[in-house]
PDB file of N, CA and C in Angstrom:
ATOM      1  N   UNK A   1      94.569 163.775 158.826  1.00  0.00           N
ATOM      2  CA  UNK A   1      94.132 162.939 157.696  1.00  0.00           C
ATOM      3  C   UNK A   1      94.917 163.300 156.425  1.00  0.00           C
ATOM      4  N   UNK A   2      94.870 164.381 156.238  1.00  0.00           N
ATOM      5  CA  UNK A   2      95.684 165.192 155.005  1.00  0.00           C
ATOM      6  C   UNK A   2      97.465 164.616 155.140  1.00  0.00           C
ATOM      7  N   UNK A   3      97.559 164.804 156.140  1.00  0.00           N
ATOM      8  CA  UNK A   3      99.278 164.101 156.850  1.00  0.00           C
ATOM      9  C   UNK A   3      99.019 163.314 155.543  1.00  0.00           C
ATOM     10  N   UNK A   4      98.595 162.244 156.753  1.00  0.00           N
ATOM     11  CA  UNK A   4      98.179 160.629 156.250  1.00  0.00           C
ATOM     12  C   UNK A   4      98.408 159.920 154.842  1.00  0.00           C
ATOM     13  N   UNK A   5      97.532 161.071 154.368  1.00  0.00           N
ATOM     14  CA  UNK A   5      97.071 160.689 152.879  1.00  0.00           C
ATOM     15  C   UNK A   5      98.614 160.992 152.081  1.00  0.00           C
ATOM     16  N   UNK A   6      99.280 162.429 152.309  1.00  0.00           N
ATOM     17  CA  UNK A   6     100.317 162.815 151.287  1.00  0.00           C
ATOM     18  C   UNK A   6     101.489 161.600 151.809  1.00  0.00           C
ATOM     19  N   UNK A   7     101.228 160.823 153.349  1.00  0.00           N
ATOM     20  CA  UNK A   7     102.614 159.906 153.409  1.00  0.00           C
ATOM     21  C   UNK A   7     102.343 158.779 152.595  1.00  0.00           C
ATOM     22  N   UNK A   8     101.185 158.581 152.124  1.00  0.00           N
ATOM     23  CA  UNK A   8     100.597 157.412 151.780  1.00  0.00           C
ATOM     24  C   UNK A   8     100.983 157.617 150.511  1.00  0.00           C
ATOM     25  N   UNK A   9     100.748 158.750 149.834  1.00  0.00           N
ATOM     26  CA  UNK A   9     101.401 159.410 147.997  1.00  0.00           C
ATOM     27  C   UNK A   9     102.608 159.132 147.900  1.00  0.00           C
ATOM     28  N   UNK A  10     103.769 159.564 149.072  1.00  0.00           N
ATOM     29  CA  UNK A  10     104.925 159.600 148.698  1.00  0.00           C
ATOM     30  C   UNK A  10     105.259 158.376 148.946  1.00  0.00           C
ATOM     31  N   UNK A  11     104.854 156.724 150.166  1.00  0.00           N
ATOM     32  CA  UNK A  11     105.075 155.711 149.682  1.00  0.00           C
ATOM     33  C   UNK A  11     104.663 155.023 149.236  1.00  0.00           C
ATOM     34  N   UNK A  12     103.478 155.296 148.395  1.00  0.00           N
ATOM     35  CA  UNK A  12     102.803 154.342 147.424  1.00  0.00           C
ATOM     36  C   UNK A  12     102.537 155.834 146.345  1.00  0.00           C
ATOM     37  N   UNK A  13     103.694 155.643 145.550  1.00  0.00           N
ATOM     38  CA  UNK A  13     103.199 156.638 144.045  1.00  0.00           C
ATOM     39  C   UNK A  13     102.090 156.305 143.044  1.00  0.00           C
ATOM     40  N   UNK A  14     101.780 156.899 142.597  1.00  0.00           N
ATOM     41  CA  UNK A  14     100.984 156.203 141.554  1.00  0.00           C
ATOM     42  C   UNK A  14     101.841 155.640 140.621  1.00  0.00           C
ATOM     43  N   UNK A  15     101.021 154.963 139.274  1.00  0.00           N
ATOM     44  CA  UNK A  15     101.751 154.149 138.384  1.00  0.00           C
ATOM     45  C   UNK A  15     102.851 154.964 137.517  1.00  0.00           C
ATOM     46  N   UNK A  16     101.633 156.341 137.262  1.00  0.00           N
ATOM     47  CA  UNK A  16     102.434 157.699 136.123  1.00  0.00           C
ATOM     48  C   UNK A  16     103.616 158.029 136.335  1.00  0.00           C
ATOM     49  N   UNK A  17     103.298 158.282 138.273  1.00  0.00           N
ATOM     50  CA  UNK A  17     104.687 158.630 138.656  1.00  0.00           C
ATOM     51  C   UNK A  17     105.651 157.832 139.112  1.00  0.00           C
ATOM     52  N   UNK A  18     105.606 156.406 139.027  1.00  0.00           N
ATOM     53  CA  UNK A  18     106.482 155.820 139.680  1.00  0.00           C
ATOM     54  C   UNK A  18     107.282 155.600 138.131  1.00  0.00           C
ATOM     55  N   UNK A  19     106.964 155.327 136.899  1.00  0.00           N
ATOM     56  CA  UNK A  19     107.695 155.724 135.664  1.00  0.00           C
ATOM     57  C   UNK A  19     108.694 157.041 135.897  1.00  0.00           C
ATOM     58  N   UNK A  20     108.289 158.154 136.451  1.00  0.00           N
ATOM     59  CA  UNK A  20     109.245 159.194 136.094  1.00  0.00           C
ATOM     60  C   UNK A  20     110.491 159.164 137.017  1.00  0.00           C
ATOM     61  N   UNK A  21     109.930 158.039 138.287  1.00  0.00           N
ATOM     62  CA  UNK A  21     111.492 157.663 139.599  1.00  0.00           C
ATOM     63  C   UNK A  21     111.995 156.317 138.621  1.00  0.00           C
ATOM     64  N   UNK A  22     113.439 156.662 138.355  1.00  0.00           N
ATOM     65  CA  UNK A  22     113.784 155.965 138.228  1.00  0.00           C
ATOM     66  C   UNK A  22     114.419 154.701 139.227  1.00  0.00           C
ATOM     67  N   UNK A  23     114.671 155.083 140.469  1.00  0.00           N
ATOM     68  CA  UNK A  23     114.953 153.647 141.677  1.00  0.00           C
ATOM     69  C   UNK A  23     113.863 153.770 142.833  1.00  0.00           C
ATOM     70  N   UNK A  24     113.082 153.042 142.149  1.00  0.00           N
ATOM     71  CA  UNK A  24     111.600 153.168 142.816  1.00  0.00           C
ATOM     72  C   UNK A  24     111.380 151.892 143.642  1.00  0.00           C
ATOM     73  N   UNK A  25     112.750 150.788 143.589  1.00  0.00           N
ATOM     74  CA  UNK A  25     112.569 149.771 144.149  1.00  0.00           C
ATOM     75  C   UNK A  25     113.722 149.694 145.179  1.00  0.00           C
ATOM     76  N   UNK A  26     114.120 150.990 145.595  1.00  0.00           N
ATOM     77  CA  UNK A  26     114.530 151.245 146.901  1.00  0.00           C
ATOM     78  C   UNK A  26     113.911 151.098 147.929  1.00  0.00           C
ATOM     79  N   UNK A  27     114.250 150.750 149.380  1.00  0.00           N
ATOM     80  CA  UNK A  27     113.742 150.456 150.618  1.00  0.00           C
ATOM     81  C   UNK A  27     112.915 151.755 150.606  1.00  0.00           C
ATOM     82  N   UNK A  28     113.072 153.506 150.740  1.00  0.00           N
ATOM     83  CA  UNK A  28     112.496 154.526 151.032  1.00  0.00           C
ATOM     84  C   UNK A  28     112.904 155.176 150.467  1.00  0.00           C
ATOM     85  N   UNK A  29     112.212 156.143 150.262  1.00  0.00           N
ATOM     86  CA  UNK A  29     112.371 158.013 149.687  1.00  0.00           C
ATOM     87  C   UNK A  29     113.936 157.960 149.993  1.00  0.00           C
ATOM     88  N   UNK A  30     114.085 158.248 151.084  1.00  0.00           N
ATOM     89  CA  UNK A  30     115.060 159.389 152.246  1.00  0.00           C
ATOM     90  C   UNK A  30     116.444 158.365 151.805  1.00  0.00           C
ATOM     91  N   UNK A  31     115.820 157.281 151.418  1.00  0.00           N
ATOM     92  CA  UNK A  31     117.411 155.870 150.875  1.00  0.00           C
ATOM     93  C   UNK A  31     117.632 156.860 149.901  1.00  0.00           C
ATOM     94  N   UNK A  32     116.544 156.739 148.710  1.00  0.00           N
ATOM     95  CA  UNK A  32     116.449 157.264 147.786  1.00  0.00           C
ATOM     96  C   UNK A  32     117.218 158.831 147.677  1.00  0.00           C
ATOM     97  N   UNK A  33     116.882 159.441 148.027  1.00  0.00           N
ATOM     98  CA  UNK A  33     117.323 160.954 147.949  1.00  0.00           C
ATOM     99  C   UNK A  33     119.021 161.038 148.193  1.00  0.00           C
ATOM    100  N   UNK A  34     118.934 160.165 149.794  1.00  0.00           N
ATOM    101  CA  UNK A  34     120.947 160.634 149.992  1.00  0.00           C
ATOM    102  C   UNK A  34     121.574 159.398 149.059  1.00  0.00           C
ATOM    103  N   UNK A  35     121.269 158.406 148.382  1.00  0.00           N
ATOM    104  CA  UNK A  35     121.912 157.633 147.431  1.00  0.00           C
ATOM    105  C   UNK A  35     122.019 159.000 146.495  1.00  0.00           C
ATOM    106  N   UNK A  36     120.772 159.596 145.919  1.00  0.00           N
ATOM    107  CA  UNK A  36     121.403 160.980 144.633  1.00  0.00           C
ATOM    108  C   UNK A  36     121.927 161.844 145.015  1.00  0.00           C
ATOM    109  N   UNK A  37     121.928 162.692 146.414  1.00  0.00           N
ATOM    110  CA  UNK A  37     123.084 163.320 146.900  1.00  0.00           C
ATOM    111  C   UNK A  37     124.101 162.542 146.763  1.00  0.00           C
ATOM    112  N   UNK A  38     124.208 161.709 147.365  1.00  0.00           N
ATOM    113  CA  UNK A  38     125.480 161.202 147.589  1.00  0.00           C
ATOM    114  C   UNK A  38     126.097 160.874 146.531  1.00  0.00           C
ATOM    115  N   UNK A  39     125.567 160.561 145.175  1.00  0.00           N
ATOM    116  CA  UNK A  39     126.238 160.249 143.989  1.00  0.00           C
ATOM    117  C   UNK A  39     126.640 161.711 143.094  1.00  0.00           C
ATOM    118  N   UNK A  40     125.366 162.721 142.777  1.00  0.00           N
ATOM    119  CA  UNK A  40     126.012 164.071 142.352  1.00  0.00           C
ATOM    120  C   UNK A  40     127.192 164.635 143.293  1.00  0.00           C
ATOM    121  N   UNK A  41     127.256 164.519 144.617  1.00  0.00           N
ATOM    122  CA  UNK A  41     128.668 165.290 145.176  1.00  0.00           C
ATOM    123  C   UNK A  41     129.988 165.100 144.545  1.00  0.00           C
TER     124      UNK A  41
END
């Protein structure tokens, strides 16, 4: 249940935090993350 709930946080953020992501209208996280790897390298 606990799983559940934190996958459910990380794809549905709240409002507070979806202000502090700035490309929050990416397909997923994991898009999300290697697009900013991939741009700091």
């Amino acid at each position: 249940m606990t799983s559940k709930r934190s996958f459910f946080r990380k794809t549905h953020p709240s409002p507070q935090r979806a202000k502090s992501i700035p490309n929050q209208n990416l397909p997923s996280d994991s898009y999300n993350m290697e697009r900013i790897l991939g741009t700091t390298k």
